[in-house]
Protein backbone atom coordinates (compact mmCIF):
# COMPACT_ATOMS: atom_id res chain seq x y z
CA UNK A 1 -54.76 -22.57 -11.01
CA UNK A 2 -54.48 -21.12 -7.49
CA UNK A 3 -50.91 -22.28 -5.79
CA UNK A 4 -49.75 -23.16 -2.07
CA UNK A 5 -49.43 -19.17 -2.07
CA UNK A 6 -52.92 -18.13 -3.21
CA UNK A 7 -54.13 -20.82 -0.75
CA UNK A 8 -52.35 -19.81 2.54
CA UNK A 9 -53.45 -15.85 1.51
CA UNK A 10 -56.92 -17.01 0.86
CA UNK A 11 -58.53 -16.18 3.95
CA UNK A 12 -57.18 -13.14 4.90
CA UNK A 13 -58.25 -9.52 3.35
CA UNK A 14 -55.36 -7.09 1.90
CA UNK A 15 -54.30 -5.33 4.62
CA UNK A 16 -54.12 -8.83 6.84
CA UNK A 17 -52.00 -9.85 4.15
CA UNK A 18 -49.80 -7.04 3.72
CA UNK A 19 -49.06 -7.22 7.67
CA UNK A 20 -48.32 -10.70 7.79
CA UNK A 21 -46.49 -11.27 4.82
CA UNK A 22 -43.61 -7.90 6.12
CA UNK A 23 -43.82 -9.72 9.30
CA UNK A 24 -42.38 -13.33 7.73
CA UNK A 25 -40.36 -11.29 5.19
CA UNK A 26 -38.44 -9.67 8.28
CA UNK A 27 -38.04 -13.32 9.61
CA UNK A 28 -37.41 -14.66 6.57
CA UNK A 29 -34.36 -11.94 5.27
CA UNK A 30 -33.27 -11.49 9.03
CA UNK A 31 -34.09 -7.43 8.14
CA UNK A 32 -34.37 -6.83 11.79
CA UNK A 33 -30.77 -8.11 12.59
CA UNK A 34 -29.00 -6.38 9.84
CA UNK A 35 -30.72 -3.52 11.26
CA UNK A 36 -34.07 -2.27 9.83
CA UNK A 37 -36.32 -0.42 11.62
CA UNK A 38 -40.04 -0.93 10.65
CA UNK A 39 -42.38 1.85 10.38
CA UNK A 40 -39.40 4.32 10.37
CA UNK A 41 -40.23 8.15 9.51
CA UNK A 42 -41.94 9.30 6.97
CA UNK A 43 -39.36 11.81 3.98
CA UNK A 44 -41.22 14.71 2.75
CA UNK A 45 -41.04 15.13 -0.90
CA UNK A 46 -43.22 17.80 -3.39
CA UNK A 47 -46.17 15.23 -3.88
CA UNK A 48 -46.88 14.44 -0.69
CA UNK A 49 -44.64 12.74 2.61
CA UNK A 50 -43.28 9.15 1.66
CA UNK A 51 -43.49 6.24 3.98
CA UNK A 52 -42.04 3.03 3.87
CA UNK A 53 -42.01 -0.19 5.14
CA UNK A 54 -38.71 -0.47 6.96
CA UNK A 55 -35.36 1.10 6.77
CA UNK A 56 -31.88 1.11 7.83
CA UNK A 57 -28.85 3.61 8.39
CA UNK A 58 -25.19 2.52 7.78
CA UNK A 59 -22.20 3.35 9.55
CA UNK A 60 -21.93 6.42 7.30
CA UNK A 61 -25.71 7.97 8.30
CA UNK A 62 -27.12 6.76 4.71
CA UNK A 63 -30.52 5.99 4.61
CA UNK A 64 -31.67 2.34 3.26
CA UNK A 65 -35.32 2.21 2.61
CA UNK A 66 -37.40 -1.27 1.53
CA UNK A 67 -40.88 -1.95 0.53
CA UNK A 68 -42.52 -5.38 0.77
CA UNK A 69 -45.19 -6.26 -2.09
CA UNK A 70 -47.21 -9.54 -0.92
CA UNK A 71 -49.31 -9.14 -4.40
CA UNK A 72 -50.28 -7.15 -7.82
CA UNK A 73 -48.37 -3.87 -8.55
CA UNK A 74 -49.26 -0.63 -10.47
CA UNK A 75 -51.87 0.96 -8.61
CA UNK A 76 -52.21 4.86 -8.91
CA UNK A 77 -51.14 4.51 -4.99
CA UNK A 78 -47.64 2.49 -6.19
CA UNK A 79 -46.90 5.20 -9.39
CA UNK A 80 -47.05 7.87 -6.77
CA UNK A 81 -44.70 6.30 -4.34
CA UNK A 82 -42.17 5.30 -6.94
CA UNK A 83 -42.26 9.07 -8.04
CA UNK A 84 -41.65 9.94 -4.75
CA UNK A 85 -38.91 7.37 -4.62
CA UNK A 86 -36.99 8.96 -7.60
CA UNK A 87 -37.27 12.41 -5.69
CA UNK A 88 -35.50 11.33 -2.62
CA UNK A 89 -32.97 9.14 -4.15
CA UNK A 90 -31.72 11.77 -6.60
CA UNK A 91 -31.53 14.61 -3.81
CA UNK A 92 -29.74 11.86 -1.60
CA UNK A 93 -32.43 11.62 1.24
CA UNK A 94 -32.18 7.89 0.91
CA UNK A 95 -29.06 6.35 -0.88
CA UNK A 96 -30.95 3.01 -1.63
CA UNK A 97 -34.29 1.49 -2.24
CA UNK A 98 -34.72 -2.30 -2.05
CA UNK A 99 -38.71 -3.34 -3.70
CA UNK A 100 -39.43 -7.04 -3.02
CA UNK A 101 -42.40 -8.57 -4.87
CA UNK A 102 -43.37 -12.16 -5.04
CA UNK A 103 -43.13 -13.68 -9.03
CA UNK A 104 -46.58 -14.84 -10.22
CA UNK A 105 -47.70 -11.77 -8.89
CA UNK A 106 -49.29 -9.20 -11.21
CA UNK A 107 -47.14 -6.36 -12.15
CA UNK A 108 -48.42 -3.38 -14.44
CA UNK A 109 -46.17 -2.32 -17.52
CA UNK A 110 -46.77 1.70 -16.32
CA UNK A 111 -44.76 0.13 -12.76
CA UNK A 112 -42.52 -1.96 -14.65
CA UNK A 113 -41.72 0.60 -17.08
CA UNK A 114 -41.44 3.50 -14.17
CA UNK A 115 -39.50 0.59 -12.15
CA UNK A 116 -36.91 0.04 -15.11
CA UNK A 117 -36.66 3.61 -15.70
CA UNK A 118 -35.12 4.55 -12.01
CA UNK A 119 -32.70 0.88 -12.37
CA UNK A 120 -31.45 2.85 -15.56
CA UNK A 121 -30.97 6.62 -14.15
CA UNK A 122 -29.85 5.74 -10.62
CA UNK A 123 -28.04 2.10 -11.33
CA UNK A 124 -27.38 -0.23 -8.23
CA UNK A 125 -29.55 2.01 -5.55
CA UNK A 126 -32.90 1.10 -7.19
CA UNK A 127 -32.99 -2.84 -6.48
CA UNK A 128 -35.97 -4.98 -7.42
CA UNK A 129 -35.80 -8.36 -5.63
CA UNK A 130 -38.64 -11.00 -6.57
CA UNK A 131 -39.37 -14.00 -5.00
CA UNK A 132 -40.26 -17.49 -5.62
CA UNK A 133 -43.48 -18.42 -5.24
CA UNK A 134 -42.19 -20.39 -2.48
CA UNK A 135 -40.58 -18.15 -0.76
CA UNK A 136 -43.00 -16.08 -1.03
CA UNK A 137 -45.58 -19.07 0.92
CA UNK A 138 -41.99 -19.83 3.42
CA UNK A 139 -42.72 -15.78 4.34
CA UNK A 140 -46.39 -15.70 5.03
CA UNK A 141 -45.96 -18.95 6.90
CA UNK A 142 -43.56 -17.19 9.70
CA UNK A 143 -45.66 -14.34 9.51
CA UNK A 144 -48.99 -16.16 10.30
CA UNK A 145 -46.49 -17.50 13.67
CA UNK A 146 -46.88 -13.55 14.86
CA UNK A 147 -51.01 -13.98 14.13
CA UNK A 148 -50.94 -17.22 16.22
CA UNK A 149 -52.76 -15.78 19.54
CA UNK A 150 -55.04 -13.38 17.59
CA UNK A 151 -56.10 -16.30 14.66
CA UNK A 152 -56.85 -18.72 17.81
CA UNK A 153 -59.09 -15.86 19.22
CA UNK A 154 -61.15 -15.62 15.67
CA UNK A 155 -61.21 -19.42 15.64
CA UNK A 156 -63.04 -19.67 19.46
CA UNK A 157 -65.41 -16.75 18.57
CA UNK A 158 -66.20 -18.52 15.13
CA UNK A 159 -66.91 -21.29 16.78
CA UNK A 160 -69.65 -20.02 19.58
CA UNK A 161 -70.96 -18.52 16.49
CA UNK A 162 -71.64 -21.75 15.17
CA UNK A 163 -73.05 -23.11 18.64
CA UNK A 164 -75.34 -20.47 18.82
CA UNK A 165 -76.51 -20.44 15.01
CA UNK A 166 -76.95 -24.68 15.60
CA UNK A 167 -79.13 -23.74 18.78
CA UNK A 168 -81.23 -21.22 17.10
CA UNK A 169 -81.47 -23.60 13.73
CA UNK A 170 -82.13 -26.79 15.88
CA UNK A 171 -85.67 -24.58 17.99
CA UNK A 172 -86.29 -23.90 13.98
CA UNK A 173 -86.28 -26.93 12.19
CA UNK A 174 -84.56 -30.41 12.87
CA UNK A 175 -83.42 -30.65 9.52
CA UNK A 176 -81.53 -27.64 9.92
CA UNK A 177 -79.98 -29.07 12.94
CA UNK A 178 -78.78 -32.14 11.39
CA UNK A 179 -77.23 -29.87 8.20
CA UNK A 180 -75.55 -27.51 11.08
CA UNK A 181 -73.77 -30.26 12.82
CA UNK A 182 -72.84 -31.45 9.47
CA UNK A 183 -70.88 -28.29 8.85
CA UNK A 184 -69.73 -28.25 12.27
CA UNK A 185 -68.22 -31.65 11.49
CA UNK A 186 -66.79 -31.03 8.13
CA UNK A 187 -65.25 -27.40 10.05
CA UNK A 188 -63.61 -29.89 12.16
CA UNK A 189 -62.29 -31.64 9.89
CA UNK A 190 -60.78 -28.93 8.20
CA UNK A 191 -59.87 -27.41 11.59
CA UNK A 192 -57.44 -30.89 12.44
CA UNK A 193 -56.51 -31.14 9.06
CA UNK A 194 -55.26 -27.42 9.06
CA UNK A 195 -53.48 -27.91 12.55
CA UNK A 196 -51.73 -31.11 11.28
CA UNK A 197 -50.42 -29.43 8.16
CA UNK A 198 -49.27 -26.16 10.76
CA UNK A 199 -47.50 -28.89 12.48
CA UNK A 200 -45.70 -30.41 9.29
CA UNK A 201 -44.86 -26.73 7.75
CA UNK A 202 -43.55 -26.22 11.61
CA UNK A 203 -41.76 -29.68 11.52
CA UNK A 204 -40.20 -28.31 7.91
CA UNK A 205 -39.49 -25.32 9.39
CA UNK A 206 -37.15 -27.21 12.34
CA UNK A 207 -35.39 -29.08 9.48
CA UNK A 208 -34.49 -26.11 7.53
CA UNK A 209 -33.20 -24.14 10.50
CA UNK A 210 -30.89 -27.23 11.19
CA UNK A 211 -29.94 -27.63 7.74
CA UNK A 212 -29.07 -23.22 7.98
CA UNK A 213 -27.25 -24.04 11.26
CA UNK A 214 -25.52 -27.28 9.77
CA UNK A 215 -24.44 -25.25 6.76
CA UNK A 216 -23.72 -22.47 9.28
CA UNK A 217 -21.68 -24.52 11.54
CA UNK A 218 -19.96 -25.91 8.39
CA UNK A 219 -18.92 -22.00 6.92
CA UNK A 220 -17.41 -21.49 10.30
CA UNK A 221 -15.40 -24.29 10.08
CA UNK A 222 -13.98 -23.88 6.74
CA UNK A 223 -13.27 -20.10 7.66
CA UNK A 224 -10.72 -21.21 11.03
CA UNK A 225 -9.14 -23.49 9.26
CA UNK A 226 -8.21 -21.45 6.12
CA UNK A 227 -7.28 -18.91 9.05
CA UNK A 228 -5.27 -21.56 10.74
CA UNK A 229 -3.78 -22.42 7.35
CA UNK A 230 -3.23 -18.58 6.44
CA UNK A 231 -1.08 -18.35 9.84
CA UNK A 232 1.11 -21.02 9.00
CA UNK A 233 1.64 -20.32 5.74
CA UNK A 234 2.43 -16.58 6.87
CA UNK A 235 4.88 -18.41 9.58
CA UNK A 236 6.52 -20.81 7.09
CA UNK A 237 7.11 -17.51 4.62
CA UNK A 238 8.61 -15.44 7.48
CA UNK A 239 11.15 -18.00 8.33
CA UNK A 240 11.61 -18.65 4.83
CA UNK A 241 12.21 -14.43 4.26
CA UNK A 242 14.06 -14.75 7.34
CA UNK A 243 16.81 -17.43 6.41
CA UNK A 244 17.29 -16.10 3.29
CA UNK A 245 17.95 -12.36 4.32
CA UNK A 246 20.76 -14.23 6.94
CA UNK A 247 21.96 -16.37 3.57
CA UNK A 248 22.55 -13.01 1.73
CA UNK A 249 24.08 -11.15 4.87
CA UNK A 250 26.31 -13.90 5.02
CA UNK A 251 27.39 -13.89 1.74
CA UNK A 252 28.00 -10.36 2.11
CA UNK A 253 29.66 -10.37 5.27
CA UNK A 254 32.55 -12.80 3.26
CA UNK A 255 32.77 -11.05 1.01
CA UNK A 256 33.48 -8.00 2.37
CA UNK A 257 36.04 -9.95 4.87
CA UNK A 258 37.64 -10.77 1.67
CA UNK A 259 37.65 -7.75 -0.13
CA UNK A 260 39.08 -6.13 3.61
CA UNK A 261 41.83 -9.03 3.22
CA UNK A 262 42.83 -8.50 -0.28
CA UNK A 263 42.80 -4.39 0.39
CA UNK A 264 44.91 -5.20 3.16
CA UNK A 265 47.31 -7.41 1.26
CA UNK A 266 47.31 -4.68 -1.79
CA UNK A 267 48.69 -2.04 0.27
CA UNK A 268 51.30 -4.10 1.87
CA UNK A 269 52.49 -5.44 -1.54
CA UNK A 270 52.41 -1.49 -2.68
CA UNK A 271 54.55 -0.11 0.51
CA UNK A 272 57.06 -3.22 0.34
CA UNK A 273 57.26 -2.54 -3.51
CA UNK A 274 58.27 1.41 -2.86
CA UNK A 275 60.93 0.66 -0.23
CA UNK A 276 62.57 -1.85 -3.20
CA UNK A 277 62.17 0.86 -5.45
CA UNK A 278 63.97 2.93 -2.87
CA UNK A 279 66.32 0.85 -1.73
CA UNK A 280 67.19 -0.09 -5.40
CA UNK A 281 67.28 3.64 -6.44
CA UNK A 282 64.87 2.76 -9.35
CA UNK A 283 62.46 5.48 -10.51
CA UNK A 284 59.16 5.57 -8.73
CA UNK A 285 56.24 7.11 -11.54
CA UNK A 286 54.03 9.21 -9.63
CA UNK A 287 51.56 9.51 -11.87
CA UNK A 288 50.87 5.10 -12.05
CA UNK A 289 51.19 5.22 -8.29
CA UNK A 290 48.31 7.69 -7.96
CA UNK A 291 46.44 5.86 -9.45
CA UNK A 292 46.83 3.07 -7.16
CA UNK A 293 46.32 5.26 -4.35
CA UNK A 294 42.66 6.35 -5.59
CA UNK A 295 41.66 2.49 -6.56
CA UNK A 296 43.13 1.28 -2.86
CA UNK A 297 41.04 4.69 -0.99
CA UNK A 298 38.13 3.71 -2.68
CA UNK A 299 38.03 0.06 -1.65
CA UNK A 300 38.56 1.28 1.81
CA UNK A 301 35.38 3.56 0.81
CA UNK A 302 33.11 0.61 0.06
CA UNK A 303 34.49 -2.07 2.88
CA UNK A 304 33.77 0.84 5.26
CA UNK A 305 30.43 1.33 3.88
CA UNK A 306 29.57 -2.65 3.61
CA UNK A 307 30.57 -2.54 7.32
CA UNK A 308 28.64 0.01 8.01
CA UNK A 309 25.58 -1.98 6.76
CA UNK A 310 26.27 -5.34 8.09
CA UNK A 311 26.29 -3.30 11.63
CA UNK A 312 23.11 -1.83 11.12
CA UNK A 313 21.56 -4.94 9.73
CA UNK A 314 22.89 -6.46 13.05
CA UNK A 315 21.44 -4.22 15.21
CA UNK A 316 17.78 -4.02 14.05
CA UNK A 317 17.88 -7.84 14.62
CA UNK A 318 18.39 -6.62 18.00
CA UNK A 319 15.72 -3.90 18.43
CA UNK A 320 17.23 -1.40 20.37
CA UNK A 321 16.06 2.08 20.62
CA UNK A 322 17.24 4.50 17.91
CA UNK A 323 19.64 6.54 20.41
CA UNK A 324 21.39 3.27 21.55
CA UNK A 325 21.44 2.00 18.10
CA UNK A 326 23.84 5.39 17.03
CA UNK A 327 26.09 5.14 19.85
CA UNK A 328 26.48 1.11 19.19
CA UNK A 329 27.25 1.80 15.94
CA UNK A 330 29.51 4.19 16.38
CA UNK A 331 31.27 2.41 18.81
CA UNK A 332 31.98 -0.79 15.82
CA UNK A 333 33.26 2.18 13.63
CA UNK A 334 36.08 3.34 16.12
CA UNK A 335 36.75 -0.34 16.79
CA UNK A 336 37.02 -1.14 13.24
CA UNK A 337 39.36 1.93 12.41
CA UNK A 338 41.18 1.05 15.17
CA UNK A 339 41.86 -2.63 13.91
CA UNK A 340 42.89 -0.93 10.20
CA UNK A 341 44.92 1.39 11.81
CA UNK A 342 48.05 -0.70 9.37
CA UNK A 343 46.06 -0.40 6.48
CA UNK A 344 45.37 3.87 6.92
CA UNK A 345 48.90 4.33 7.78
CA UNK A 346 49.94 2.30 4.35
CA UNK A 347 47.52 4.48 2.48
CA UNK A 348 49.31 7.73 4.10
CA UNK A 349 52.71 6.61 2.83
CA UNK A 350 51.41 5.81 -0.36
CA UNK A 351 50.25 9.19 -0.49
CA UNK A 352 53.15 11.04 1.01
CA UNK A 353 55.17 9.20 -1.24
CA UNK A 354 53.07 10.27 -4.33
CA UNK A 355 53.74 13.82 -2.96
CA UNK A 356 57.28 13.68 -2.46
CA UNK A 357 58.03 11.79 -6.17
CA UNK A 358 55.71 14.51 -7.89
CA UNK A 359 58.06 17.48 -5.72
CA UNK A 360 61.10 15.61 -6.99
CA UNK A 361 59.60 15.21 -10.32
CA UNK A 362 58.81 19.10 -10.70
CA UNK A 363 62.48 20.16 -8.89
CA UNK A 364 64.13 18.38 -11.59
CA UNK A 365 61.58 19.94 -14.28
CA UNK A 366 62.89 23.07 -13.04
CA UNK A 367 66.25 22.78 -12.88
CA UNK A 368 66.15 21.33 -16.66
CA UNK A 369 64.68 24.28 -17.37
CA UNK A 370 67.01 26.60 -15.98
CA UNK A 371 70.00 24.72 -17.57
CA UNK A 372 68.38 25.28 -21.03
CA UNK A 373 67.44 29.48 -20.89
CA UNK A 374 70.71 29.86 -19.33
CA UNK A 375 72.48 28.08 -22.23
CA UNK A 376 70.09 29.75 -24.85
CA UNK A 377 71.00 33.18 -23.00
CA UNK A 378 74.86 32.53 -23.43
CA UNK A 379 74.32 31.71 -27.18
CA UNK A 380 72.38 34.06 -27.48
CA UNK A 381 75.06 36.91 -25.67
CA UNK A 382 77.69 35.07 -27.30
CA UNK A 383 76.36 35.69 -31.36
CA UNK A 384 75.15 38.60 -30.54
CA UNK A 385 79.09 40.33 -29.48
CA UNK A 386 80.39 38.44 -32.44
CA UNK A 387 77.86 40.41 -34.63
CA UNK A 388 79.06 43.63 -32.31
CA UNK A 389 82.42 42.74 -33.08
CA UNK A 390 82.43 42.20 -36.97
CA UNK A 391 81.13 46.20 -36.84
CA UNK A 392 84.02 46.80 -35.74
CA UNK A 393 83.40 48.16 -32.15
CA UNK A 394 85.86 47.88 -29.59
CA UNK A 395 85.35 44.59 -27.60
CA UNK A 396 84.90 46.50 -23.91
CA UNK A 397 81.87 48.28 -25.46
CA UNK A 398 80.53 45.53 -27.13
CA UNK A 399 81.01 43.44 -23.82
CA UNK A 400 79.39 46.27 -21.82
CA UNK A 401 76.53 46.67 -24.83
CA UNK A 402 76.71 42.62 -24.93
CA UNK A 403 75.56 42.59 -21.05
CA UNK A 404 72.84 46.00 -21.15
CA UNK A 405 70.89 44.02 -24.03
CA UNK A 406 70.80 40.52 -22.27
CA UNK A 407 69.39 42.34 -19.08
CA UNK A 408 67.11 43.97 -21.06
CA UNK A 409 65.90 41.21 -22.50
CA UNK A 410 65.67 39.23 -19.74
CA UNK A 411 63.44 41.89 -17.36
CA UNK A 412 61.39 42.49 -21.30
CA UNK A 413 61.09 37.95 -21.16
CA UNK A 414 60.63 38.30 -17.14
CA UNK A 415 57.51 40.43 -17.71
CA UNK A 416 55.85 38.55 -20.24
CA UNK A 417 55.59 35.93 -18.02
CA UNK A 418 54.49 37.70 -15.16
CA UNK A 419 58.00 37.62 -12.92
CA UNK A 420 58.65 40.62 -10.73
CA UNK A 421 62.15 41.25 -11.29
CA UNK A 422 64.97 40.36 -9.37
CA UNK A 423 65.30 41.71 -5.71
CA UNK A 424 68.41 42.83 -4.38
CA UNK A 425 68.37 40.31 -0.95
CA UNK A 426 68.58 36.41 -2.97
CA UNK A 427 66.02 33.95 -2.41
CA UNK A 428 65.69 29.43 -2.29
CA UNK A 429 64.31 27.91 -5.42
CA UNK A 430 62.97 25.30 -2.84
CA UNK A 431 60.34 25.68 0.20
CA UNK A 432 62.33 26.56 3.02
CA UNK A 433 58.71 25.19 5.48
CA UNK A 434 59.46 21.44 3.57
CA UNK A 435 56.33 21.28 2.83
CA UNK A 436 54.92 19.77 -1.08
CA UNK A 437 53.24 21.21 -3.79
CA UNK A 438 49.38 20.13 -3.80
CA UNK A 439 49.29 17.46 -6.52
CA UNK A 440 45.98 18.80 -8.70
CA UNK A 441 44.29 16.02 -10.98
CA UNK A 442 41.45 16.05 -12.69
């Protein structure tokens, strides 16, 4: 049973159709605004140049083509264009094509088939759009608002067609007068009753385009305020970010003012502690106080460092220029030193002390050792004229034998361990410059 659709086509001949119904489809999808061009170019392709209905390029020079079907499908005429289709979309002339048809409409399976085939191959660039019934009617009806001027000219020539016929049919027979003006009436009828229901479809058409702007106006809103709520948000979390990042530089500001005030009070406690030694004459171990040394020079190390930080944090607050930003920051560092200059000079005698304990330790090392080959030697010359003696040489020659073999063995013991033997001009067994012997630890 013929619909609102096959009614409002009704009177108009394919190609009419096919004009008007692109027309209201342009209105209707708003192709011209998102930039289509009707009528564009025509693509060659090996069966023949393709032409379409409209088409668009995007930003990136890629070719959008549509076609509009108003009614049936699958003519010889549509096969060829779809092959044609395939062609350009798989060589990349066109990188989509968009087919509207209307649903109701007759569709051939050789189209539908051919249709499905190119969704399958070439995915998302092959798109088939069909439309309602009534949007299909909404369509014609705009496009029949472009025919306005030339459908009132048919009407006014239809209508002195009528005239006339009535004149010639009234000179022929009355009868045929009276059945003329009949049909002029009833066309009159039809004529108001035609321009009343243009006037409701317009009067529809009003209310829709104020419910689109309502719904419009609506969108718009929503989007500024979720904007408006975005920027706070964003403004809430930067505060937020920002009083927690002064939080945690505060915390580590105190604490490195109290790891500086405990260094501080460590090396006092140390220096005090090696003038009681001293002044006690108790034995200071080297070795422990090392030790101490390294863990106190490596909390300087990190309070340095943690100052170092807490400076630069401080000046990027500031946002000074990267040149300024260097000399600022070098500036705090000689200030700082300068403030510690107690605390370096604590670490230096701890140091220098370490140096001089491990030169006493070593002196005394030495001596010990000297003490114990010089007795061994004596023992050793001592037993060895006893055994000269029981053999019954004379004691001068075993004295004089007694000395040759201890030199001898002394130069032979000298040599093993690498000593150049003695020069004639004496030398100090200590560093006549003062200076220590590098402590080496692993």
């Amino acid at each position: 049973m013929p619909d609102e659709y096959d009614q409002i086509r009704e009177p108009y001949d394919n190609p009419a159709r096919g004009r008007i119904f692109e027309n209201g489809i342009e209105q209707l999808f708003h192709d011209r605004q998102n930039g289509y061009v009707p009528k564009p170019d025509s693509y060659s392709t090996s069966i023949g140049p393709r032409h379409y209905d409209k088409a668009r390029a995007d930003e990136h020079g890629r070719i959008h083509a549509a076609e509009d079907k108003s009614g049936k499908t699958g003519s010889r005429n549509d096969l060829r264009e779809l092959e044609k289709d395939r062609e350009l979309l798989r060589k990349g002339v066109i990188e989509t094509l968009r087919v509207r048809t209307v649903a109701g409409e007759k569709m051939s399976s050789a189209y539908r088939e051919l249709l499905t085939e190119m969704q399958q191959e070439l995915g998302s660039r092959v798109i088939h759009q069909e439309l309602t019934r009534e949007q299909a009617c909404l369509a014609f009806d705009m496009g029949l608002a472009y025919e306005k001027d030339a459908r009132q000219l048919e009407l006014r020539t239809r209508l002195e067609l009528d005239r006339a016929e009535r004149a010639r049919l009234r000179l022929e027979n009355i009868r045929e007068i009276v059945k003329a003006r009949e049909r002029a009436e009833a066309l009159e009828r039809a004529e108001r009753a035609q321009q009343a229901g243009e006037q409701e479809q317009a009067r529809q058409r009003d209310i829709e385009k104020a419910r689109e702007r309502a719904a419009l106006f609506r969108d718009m809103e929503r989007f500024r305020e979720g904007v408006e709520r975005g920027q706070v948000e964003a403004r809430e979390r930067a505060e937020r970010d920002r009083e927690a990042r002064e939080q945690d530089q505060a915390r580590q500001r105190e604490e490195t003012a109290r790891i500086r005030d405990q260094l501080s009070k460590d090396i006092q406690a140390q220096t005090k502690q090696i003038a009681r030694d001293r002044e006690s004459g108790r034995e200071i171990d080297p070795d422990r106080l090392y030790e101490i040394h390294k863990d106190l020079v490596q909390g300087l190390n990190v309070v340095r460092e943690r100052e170092r930080e807490d400076t630069r944090e401080m000046l990027e607050t500031l946002h000074v220029s990267r040149d300024q930003a260097r000399s600022m920051e070098l500036a705090f560092e000689l200030s700082r030193e300068e403030k510690r200059e107690d605390v370096v000079k604590g670490l230096n005698e701890i140091a220098l002390t370490v140096q001089r304990e491990d030169q006493r330790r070593e002196a005394v090392e030495k001596d010990r050792r000297e003490r114990e080959a010089q007795q061994r030697e004596r023992e050793a010359r001592e037993a060895y004229g006893q055994a000269l003696r029981q053999r019954g040489i004379p004691p001068e020659i075993a004295a004089l034998v007694q000395h040759q073999e201890a030199l001898d063995h002394a130069m032979e013991r000298g040599r093993e361990l690498g000593v150049e033997p003695p020069q004639v001009q004496g030398r100090s067994r200590g560093d006549p410059s003062g200076r220590g012997i590098e402590r080496t630890r692993d």
